[in-house]
Protein backbone atom coordinates (compact mmCIF):
# COMPACT_ATOMS: atom_id res chain seq x y z
CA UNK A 1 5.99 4.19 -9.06
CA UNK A 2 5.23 8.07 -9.26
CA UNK A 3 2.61 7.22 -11.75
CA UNK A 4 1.03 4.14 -10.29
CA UNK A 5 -2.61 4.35 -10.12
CA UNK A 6 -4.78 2.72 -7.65
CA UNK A 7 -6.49 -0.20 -9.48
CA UNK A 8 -6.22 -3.98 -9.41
CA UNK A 9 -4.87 -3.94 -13.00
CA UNK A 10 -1.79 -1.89 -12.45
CA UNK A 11 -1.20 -3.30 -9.33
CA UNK A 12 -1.14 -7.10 -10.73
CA UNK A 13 0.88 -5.80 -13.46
CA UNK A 14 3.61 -4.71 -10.54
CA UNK A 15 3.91 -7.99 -9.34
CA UNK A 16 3.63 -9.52 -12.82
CA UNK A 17 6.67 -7.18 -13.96
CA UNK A 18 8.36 -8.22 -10.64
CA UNK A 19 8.68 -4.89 -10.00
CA UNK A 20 9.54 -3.18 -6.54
CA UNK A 21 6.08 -2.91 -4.30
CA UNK A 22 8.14 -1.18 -1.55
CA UNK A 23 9.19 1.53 -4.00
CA UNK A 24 8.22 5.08 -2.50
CA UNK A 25 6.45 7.87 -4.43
CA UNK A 26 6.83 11.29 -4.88
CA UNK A 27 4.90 11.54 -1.70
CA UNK A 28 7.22 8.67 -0.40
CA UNK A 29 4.24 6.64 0.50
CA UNK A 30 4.69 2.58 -1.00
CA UNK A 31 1.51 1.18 -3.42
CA UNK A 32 0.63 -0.57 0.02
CA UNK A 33 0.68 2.70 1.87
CA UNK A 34 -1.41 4.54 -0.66
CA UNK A 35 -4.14 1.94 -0.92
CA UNK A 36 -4.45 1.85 2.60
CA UNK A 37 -4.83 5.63 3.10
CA UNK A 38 -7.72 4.88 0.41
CA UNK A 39 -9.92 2.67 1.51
CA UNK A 40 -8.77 -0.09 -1.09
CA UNK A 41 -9.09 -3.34 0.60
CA UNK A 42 -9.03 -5.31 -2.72
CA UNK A 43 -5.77 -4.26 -3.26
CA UNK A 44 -4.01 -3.91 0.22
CA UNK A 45 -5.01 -7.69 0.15
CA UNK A 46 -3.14 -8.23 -3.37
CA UNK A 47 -0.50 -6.19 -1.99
CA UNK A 48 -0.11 -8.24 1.44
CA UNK A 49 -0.24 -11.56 -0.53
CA UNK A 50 2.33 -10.74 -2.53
CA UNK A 51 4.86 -9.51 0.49
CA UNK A 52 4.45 -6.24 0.13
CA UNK A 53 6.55 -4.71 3.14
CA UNK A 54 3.53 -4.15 6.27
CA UNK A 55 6.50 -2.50 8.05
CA UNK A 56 7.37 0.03 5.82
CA UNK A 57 7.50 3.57 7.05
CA UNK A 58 7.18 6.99 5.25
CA UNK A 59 10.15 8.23 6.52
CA UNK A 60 9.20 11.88 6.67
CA UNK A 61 6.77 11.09 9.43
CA UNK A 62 7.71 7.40 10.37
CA UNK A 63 3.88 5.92 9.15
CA UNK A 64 2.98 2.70 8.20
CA UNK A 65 0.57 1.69 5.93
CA UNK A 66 -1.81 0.67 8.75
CA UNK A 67 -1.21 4.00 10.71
CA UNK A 68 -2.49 5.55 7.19
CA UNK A 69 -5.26 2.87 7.37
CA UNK A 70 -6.70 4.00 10.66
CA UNK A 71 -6.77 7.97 10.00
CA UNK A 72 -9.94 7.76 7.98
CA UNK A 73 -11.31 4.45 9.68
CA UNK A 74 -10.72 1.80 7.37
CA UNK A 75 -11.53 -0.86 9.81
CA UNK A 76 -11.38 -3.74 7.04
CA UNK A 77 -8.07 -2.87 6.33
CA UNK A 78 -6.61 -2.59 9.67
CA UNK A 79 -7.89 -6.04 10.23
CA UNK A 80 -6.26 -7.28 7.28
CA UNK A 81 -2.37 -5.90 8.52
CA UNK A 82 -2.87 -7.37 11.57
């Protein structure tokens, strides 16, 4: 996960590979957590449909992926985690 980039591609290829889309980051931040901090409603949709974890929290600082959402006003996405 340290080196997942934010694109559709790697992120299908996550849930193709079945592989963990709660896993944290170097940053501890989740692929759901980092696209939503982004702006990438594309993927936090992916993400979402394929149960990534809404309630996750960066432990460091107890966020969620729609607290990071809301910080720079990524209204589309906040709508979509509710």
């Amino acid at each position: 996960m340290d080196s997942f980039k934010l694109s559709i591609s790697s992120t299908t290829k996550l849930i193709q590979n079945n592989d963990d889309l709660d896993a944290r980051d170097k940053n501890i931040m989740t692929a759901l957590m980092k696209a939503s901090s982004r702006g990438h409603a594309n993927i936090v949709q992916l993400l979402i449909e394929n149960h990534a974890d809404l309630n996750a929290t960066r432990s460091s600082i107890n966020q969620t992926a729609l607290m990071k959402a809301s910080f720079p006003g990524h209204a589309k996405l906040i709508t979509l985690q509710l």
